[in-house]
PDB file of N, CA and C in Angstrom:
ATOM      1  N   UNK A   1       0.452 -22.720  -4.463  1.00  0.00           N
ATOM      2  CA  UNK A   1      -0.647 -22.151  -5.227  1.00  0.00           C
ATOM      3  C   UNK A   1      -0.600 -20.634  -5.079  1.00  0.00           C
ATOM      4  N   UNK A   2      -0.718 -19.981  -6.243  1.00  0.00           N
ATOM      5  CA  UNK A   2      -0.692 -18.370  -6.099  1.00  0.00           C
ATOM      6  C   UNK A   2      -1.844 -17.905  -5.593  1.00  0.00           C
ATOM      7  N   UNK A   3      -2.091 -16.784  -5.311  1.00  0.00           N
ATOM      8  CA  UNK A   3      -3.433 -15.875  -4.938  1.00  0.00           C
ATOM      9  C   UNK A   3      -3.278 -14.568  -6.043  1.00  0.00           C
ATOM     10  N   UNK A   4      -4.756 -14.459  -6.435  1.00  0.00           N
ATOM     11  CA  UNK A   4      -4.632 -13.685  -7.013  1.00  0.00           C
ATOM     12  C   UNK A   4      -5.056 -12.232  -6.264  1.00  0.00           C
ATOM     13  N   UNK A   5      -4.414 -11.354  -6.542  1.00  0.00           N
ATOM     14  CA  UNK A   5      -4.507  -9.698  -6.112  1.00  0.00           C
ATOM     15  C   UNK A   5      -4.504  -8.854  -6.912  1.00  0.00           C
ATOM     16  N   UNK A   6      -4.759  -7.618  -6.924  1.00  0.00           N
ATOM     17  CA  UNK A   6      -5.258  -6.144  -7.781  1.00  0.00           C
ATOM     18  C   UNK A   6      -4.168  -5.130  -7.045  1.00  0.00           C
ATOM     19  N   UNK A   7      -3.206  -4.885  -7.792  1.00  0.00           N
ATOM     20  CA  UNK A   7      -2.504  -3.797  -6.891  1.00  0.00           C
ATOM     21  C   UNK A   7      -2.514  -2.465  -7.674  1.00  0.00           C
ATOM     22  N   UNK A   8      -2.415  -1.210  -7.018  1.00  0.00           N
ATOM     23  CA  UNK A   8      -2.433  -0.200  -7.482  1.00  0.00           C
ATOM     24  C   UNK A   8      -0.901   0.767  -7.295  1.00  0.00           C
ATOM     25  N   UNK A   9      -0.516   1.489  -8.141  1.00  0.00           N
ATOM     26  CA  UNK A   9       1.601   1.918  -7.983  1.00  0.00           C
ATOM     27  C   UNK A   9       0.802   3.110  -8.742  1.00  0.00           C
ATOM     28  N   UNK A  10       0.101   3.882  -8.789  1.00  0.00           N
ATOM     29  CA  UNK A  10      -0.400   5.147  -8.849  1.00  0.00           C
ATOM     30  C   UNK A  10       0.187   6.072  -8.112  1.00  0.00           C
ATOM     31  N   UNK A  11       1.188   6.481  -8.042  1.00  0.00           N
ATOM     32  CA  UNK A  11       1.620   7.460  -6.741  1.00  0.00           C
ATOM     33  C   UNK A  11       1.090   8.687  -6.294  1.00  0.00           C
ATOM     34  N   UNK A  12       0.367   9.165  -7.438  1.00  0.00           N
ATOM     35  CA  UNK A  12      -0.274  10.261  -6.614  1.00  0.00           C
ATOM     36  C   UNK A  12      -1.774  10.168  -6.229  1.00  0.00           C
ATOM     37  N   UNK A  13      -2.190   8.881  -6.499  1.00  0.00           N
ATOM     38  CA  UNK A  13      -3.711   8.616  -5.863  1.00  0.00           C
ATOM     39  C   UNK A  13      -2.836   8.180  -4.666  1.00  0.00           C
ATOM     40  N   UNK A  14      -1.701   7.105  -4.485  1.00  0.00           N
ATOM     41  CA  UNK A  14      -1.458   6.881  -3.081  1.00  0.00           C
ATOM     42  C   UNK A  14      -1.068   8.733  -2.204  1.00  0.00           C
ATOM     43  N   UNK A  15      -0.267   9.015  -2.863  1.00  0.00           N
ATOM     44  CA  UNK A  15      -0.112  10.637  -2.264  1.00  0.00           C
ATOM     45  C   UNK A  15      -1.129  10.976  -1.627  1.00  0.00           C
ATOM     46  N   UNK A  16      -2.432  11.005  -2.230  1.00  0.00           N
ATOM     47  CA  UNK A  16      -3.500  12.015  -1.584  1.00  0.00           C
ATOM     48  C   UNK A  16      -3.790  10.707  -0.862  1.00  0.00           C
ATOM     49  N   UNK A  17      -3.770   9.605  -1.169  1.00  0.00           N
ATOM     50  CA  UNK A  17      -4.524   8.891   0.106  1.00  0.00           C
ATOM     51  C   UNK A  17      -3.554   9.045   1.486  1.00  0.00           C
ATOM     52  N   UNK A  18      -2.165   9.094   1.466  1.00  0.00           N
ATOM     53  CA  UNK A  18      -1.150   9.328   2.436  1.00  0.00           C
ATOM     54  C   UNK A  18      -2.055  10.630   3.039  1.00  0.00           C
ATOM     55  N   UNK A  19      -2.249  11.636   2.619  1.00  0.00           N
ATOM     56  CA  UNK A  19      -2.417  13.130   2.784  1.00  0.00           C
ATOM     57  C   UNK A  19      -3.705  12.649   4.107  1.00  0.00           C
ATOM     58  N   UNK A  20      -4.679  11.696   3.669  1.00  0.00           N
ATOM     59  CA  UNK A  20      -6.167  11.697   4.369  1.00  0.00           C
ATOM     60  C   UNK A  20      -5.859  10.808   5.399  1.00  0.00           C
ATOM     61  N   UNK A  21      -4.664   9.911   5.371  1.00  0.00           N
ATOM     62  CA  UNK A  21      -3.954   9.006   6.562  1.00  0.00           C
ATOM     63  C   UNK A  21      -3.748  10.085   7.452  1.00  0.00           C
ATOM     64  N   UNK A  22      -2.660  10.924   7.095  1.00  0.00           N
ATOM     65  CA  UNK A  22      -2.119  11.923   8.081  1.00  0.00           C
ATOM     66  C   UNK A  22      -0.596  11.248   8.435  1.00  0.00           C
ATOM     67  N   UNK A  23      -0.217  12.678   9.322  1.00  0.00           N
ATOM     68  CA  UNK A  23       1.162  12.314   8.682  1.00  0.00           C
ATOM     69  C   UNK A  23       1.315  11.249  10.846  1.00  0.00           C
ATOM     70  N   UNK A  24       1.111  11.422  11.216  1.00  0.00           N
ATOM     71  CA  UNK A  24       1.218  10.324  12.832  1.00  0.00           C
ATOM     72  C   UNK A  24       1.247   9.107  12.658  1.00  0.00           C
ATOM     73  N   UNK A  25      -0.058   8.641  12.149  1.00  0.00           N
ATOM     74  CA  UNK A  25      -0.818   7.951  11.483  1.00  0.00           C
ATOM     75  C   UNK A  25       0.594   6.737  10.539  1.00  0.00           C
ATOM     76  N   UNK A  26       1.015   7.658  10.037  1.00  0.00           N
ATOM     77  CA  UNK A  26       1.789   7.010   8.601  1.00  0.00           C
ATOM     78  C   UNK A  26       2.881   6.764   9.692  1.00  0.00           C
ATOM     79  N   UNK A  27       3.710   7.691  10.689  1.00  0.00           N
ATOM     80  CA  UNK A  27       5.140   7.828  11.505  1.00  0.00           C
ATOM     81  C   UNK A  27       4.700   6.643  12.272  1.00  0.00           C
ATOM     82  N   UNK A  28       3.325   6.211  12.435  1.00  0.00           N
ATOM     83  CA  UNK A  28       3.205   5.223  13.023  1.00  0.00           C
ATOM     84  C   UNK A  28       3.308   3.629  12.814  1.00  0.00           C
ATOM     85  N   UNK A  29       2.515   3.681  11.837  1.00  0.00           N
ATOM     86  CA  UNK A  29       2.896   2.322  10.715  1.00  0.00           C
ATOM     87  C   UNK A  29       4.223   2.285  10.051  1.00  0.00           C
ATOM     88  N   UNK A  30       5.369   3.221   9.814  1.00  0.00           N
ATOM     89  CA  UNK A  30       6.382   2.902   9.473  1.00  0.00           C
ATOM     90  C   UNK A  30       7.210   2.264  10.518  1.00  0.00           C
ATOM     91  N   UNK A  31       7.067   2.965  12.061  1.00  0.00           N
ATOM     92  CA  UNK A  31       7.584   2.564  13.618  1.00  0.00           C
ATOM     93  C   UNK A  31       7.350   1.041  13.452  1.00  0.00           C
ATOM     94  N   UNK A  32       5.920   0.880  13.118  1.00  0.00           N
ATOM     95  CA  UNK A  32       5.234  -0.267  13.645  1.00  0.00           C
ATOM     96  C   UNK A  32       5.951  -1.761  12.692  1.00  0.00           C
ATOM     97  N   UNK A  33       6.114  -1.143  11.477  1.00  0.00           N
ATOM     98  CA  UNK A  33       6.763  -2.002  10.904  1.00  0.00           C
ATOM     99  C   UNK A  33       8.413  -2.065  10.519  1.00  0.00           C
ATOM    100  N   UNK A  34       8.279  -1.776  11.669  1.00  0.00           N
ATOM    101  CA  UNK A  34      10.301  -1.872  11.703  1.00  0.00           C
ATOM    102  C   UNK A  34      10.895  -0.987  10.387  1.00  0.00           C
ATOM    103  N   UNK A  35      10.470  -0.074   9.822  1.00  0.00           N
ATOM    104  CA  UNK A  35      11.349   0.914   8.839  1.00  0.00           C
ATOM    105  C   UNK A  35      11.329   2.484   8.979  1.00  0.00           C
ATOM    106  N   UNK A  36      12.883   2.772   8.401  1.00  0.00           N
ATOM    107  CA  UNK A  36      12.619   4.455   8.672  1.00  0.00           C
ATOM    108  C   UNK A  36      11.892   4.973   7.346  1.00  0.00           C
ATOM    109  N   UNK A  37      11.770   6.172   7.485  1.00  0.00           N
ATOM    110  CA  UNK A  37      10.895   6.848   6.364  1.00  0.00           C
ATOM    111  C   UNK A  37      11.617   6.782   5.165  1.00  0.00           C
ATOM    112  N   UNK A  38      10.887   5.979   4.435  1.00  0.00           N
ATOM    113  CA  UNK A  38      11.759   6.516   2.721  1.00  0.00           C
ATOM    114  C   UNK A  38      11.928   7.254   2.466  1.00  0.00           C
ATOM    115  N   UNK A  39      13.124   7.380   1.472  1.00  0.00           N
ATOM    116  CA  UNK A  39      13.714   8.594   1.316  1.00  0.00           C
ATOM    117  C   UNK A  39      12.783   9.266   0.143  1.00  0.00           C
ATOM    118  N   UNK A  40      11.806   8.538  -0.641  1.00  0.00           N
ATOM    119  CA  UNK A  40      10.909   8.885  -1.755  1.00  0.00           C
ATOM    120  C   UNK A  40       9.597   8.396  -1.844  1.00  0.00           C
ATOM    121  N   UNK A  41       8.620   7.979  -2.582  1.00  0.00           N
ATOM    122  CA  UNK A  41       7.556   7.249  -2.824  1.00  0.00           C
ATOM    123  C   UNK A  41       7.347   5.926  -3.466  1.00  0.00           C
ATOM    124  N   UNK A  42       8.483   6.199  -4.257  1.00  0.00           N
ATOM    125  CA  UNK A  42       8.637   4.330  -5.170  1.00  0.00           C
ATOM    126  C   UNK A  42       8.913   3.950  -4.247  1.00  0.00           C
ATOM    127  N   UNK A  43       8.097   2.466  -4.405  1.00  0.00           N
ATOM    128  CA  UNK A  43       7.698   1.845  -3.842  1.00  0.00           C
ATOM    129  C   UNK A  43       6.537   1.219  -3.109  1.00  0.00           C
ATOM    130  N   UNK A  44       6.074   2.393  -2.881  1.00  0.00           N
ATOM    131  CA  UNK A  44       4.435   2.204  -2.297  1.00  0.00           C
ATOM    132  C   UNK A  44       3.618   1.828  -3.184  1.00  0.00           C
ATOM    133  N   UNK A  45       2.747   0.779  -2.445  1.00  0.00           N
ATOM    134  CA  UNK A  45       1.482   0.238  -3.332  1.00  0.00           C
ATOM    135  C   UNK A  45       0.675  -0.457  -3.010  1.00  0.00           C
ATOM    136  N   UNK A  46      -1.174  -0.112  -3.529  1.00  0.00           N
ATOM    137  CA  UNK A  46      -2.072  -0.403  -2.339  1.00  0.00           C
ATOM    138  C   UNK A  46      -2.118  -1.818  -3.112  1.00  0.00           C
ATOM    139  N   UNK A  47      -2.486  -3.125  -2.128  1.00  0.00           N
ATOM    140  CA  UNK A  47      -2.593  -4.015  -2.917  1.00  0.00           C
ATOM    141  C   UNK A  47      -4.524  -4.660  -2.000  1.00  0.00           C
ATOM    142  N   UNK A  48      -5.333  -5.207  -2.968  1.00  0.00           N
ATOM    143  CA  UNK A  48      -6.549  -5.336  -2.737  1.00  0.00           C
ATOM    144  C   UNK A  48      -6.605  -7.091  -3.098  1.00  0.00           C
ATOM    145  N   UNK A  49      -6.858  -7.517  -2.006  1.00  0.00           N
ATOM    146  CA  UNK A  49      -6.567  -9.315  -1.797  1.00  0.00           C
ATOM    147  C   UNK A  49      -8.486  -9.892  -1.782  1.00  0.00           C
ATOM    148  N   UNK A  50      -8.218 -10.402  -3.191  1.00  0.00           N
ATOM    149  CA  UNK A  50      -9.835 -10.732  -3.593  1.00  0.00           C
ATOM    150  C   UNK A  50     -10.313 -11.558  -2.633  1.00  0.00           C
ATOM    151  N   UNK A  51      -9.755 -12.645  -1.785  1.00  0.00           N
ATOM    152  CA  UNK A  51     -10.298 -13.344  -0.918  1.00  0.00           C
ATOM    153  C   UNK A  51     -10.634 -13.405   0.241  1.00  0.00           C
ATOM    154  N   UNK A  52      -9.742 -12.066   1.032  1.00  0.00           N
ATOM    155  CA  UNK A  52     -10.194 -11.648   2.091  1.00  0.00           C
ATOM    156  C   UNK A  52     -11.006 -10.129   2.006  1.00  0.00           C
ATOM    157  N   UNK A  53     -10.618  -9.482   0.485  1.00  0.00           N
ATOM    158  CA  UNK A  53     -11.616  -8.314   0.454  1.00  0.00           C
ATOM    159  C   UNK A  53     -11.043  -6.904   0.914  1.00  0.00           C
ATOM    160  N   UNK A  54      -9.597  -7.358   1.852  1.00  0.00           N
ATOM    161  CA  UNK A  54      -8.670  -6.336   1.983  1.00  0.00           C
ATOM    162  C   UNK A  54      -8.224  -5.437   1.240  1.00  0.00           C
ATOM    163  N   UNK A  55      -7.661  -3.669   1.434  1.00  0.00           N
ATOM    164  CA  UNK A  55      -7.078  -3.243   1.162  1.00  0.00           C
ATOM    165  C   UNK A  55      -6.275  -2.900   1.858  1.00  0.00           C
ATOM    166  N   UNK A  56      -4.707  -2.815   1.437  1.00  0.00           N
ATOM    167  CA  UNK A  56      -3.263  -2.245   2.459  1.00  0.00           C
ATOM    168  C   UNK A  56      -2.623  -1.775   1.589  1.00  0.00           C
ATOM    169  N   UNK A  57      -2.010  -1.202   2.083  1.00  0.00           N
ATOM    170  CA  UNK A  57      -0.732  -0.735   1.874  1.00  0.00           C
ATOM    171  C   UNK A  57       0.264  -0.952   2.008  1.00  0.00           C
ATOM    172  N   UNK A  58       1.383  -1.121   1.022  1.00  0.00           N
ATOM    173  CA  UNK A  58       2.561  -1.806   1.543  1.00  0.00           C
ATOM    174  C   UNK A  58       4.017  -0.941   0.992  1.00  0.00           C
ATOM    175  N   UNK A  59       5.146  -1.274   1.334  1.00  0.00           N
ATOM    176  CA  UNK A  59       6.056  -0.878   0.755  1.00  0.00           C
ATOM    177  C   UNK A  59       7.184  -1.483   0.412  1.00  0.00           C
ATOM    178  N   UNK A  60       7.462  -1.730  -0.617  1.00  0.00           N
ATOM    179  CA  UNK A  60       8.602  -2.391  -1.288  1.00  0.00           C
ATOM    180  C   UNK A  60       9.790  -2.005  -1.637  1.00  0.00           C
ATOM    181  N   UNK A  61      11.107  -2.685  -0.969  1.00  0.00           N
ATOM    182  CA  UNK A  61      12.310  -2.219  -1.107  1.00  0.00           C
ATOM    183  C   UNK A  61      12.654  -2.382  -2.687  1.00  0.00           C
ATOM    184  N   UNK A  62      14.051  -1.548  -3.139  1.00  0.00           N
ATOM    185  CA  UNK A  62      14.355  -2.688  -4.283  1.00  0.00           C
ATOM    186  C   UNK A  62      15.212  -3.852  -4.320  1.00  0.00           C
ATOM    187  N   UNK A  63      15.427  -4.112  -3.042  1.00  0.00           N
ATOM    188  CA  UNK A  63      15.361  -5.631  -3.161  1.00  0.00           C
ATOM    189  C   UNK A  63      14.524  -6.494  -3.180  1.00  0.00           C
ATOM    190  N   UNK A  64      13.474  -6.066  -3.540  1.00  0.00           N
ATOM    191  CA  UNK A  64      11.918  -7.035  -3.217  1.00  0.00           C
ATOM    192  C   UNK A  64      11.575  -7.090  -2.102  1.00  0.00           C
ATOM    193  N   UNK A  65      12.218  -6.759  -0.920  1.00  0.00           N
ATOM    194  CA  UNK A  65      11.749  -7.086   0.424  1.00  0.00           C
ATOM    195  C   UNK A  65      10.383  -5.804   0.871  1.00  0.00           C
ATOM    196  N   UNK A  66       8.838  -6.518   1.191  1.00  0.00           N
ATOM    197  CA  UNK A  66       7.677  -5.956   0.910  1.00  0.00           C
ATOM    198  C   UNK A  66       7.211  -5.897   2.386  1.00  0.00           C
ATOM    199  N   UNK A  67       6.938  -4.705   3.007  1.00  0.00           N
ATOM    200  CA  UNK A  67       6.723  -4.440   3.935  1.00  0.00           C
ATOM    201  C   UNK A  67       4.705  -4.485   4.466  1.00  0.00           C
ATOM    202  N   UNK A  68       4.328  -4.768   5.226  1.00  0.00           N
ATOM    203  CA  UNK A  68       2.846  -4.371   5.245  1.00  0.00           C
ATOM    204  C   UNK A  68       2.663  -3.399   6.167  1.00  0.00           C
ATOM    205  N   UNK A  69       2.127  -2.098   5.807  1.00  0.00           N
ATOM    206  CA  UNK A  69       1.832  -0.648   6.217  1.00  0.00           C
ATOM    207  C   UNK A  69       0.615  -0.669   7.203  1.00  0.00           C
ATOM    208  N   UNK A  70      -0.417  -0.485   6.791  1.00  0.00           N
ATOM    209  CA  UNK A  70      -1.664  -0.495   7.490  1.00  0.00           C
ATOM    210  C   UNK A  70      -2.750  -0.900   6.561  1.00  0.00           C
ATOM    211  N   UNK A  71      -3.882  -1.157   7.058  1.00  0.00           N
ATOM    212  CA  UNK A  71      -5.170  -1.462   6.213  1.00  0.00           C
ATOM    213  C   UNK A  71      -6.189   0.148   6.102  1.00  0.00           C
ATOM    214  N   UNK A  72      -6.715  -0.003   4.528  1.00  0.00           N
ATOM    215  CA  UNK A  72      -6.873   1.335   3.904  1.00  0.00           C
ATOM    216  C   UNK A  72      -8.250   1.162   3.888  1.00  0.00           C
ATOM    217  N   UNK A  73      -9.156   0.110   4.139  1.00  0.00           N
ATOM    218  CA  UNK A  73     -10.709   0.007   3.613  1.00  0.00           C
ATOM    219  C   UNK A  73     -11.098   1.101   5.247  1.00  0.00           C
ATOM    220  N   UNK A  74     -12.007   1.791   4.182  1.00  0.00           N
ATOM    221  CA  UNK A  74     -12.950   3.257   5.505  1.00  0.00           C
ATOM    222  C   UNK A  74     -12.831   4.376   4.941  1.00  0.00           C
ATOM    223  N   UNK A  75     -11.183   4.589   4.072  1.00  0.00           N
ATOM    224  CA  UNK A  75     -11.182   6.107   3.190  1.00  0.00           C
ATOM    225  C   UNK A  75     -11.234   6.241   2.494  1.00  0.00           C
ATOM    226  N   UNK A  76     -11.503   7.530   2.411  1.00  0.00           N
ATOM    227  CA  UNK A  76     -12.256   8.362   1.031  1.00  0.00           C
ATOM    228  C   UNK A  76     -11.453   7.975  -0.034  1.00  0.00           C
ATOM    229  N   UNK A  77     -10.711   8.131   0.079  1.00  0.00           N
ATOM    230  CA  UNK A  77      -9.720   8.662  -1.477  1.00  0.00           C
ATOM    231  C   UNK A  77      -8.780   7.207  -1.869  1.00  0.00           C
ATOM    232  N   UNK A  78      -9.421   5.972  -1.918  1.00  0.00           N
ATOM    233  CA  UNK A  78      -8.954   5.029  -2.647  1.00  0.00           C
ATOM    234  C   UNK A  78      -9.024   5.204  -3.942  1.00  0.00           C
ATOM    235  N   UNK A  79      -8.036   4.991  -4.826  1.00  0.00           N
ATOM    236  CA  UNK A  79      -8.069   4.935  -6.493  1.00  0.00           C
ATOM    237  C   UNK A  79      -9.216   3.925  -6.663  1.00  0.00           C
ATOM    238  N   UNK A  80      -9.868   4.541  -7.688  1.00  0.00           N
ATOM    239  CA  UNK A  80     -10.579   3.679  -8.719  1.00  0.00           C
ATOM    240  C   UNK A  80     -10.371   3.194  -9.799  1.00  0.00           C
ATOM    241  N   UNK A  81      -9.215   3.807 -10.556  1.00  0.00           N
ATOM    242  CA  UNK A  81      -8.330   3.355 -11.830  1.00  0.00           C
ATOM    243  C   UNK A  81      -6.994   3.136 -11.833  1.00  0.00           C
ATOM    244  N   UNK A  82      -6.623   2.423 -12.287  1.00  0.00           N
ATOM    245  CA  UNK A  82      -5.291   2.196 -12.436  1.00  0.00           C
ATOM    246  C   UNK A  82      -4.827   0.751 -11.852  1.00  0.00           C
ATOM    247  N   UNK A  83      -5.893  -0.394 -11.567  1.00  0.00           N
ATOM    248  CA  UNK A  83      -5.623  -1.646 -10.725  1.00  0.00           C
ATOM    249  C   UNK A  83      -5.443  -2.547 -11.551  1.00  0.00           C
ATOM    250  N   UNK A  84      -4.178  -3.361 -11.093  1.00  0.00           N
ATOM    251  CA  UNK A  84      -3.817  -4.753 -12.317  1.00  0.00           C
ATOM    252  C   UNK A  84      -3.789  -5.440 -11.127  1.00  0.00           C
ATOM    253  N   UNK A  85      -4.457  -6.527 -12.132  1.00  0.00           N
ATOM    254  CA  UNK A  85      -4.439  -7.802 -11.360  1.00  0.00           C
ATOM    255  C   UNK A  85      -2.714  -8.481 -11.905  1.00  0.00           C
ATOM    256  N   UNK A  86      -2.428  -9.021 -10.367  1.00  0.00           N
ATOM    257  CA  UNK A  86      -1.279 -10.350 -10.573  1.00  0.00           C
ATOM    258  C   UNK A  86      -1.206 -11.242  -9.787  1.00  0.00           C
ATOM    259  N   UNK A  87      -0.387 -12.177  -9.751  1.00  0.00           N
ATOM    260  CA  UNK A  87      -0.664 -12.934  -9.097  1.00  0.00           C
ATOM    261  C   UNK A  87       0.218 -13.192  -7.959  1.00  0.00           C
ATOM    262  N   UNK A  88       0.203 -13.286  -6.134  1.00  0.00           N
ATOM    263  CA  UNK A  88       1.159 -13.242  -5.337  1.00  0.00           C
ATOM    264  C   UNK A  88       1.114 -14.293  -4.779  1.00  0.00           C
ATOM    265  N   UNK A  89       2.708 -15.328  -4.459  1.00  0.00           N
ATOM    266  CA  UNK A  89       2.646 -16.788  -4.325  1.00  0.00           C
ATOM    267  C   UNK A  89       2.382 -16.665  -2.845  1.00  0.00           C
TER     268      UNK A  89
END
């Protein structure tokens, strides 16, 4: 059964939200999740999970392989536009 989610690939609402993370913060959650720093921004994208109410952040190779970053609900500078819903199995 799928779940449905709202993800956001806005890169420069994620940009400024990176900016209000800080940059430790971010060196930390990349450590934490076993990857080195991308070499760019594609990829990143906040995804908002209707059933638990979550927001994260994640990052996606292009091989599809989808990393989970940290949880974003507390800051300021979440996008308000730009969210599609799809559906993740």
């Amino acid at each position: 059964m799928s779940i449905v989610v709202f993800r956001n690939y806005n890169l420069q609402e994620i940009k400024s939200l990176m900016e209000e993370i800080g940059k430790e913060r971010m060196k930390c959650a990349l450590k934490d999740a076993g990857m080195e720093r991308p070499l760019s921004m594609e990829g990143f994208y906040l995804e908002y999970e209707v059933k638990s109410q979550n927001i994260n952040l994640y990052f996606r190779y292009p091989s599809n392989t989808s990393f989970f970053l940290l949880p974003i609900l507390g800051f300021w500078r979440i996008p308000k536009n730009g969210w599609v819903m799809e559906r993740k199995n």
